[in-house]
C-alpha atoms as a PDB file:
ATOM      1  CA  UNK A   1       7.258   0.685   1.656  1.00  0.00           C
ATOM      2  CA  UNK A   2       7.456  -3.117   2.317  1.00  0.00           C
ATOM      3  CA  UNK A   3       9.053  -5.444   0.167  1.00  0.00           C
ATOM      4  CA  UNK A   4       7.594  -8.038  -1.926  1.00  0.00           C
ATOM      5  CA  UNK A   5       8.593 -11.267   0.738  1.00  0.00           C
ATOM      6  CA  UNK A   6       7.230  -8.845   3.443  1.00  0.00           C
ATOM      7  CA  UNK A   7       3.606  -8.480   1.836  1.00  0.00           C
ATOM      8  CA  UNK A   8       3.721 -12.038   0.752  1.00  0.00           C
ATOM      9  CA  UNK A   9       4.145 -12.969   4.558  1.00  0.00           C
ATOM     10  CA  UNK A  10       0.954 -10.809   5.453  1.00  0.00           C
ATOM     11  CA  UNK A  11      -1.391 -12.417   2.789  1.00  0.00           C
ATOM     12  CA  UNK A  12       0.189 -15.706   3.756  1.00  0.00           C
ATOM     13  CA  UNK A  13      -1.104 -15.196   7.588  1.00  0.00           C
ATOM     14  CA  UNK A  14      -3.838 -14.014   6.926  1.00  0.00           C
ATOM     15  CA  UNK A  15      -5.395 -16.014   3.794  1.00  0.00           C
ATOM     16  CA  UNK A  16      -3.569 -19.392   4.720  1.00  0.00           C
ATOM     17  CA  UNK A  17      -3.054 -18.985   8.805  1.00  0.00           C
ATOM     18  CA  UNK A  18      -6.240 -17.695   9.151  1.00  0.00           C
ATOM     19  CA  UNK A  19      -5.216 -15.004  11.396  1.00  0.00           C
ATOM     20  CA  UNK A  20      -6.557 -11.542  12.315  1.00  0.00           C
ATOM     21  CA  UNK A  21      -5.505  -8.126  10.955  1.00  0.00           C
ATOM     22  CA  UNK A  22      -5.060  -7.494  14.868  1.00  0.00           C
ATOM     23  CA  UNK A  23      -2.526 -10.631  15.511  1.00  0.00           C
ATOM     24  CA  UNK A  24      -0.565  -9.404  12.537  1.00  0.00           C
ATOM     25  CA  UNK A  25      -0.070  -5.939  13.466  1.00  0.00           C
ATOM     26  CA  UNK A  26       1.585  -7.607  16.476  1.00  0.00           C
ATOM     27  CA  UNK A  27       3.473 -10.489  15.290  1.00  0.00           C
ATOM     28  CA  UNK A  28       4.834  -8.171  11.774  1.00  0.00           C
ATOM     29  CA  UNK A  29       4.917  -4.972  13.966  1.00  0.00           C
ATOM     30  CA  UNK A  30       3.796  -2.869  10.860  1.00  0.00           C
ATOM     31  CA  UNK A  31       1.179  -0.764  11.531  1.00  0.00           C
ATOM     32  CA  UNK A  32      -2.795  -1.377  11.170  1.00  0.00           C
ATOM     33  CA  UNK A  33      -3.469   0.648   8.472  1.00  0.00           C
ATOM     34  CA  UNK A  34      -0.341  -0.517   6.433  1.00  0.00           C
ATOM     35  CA  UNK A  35      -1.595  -4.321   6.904  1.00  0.00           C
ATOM     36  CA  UNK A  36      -4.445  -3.296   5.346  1.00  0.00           C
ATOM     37  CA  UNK A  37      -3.648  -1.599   2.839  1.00  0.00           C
ATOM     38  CA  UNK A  38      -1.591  -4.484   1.593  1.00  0.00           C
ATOM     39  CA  UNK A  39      -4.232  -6.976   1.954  1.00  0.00           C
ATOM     40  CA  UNK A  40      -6.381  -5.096  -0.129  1.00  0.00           C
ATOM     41  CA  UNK A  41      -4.134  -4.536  -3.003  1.00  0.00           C
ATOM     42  CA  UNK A  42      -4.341  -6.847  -5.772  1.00  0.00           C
ATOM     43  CA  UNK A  43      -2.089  -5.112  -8.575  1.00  0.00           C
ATOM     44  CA  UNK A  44       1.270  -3.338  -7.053  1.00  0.00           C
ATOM     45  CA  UNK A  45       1.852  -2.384 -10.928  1.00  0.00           C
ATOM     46  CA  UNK A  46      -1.068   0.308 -10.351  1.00  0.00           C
ATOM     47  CA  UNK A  47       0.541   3.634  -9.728  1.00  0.00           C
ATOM     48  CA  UNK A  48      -0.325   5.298  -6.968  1.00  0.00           C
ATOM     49  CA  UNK A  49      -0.703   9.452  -6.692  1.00  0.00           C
ATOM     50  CA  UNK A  50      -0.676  11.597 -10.060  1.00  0.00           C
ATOM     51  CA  UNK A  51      -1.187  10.271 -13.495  1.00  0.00           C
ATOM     52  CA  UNK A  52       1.111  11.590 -16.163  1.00  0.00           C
ATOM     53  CA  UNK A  53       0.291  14.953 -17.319  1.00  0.00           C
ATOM     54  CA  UNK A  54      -0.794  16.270 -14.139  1.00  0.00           C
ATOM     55  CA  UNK A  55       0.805  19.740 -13.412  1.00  0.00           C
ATOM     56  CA  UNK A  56       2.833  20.335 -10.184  1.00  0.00           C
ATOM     57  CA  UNK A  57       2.844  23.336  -8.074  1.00  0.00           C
ATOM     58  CA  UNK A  58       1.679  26.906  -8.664  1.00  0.00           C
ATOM     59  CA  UNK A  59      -0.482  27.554 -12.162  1.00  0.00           C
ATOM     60  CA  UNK A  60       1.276  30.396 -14.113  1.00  0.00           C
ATOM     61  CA  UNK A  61       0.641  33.696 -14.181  1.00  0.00           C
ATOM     62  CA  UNK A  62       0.336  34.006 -17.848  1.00  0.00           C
ATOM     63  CA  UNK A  63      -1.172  31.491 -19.700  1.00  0.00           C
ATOM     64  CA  UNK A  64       0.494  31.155 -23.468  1.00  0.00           C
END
């Protein structure tokens, strides 16, 4: 997980710079997919994986 300064720095090189996601990758040394990622996010208060409520692991075996 990057910090906040960290993704700030991508957007900034790529929005304002005007650089590539390719020259990032290099200068940042974070991986392609990760640069990406972060440029497309627009709300890091989103949660990411399962919602609340969803059950974990194995279903029982008897239901009450």
């Amino acid at each position: 997980m990057l910090t906040m300064t960290q993704v700030k720095n991508i957007k900034k090189l790529y929005y304002s710079k005007g650089k590539k996601v390719n020259e990032i990758v290099k200068v940042t040394g974070h991986n392609y997919r990760t640069v990406i990622k972060y440029l497309e996010k627009a709300d890091f208060n989103q949660s990411l994986g399962k919602q609340e409520g969803d059950k974990r692991g194995r279903p029982k075996k008897i239901e009450p």
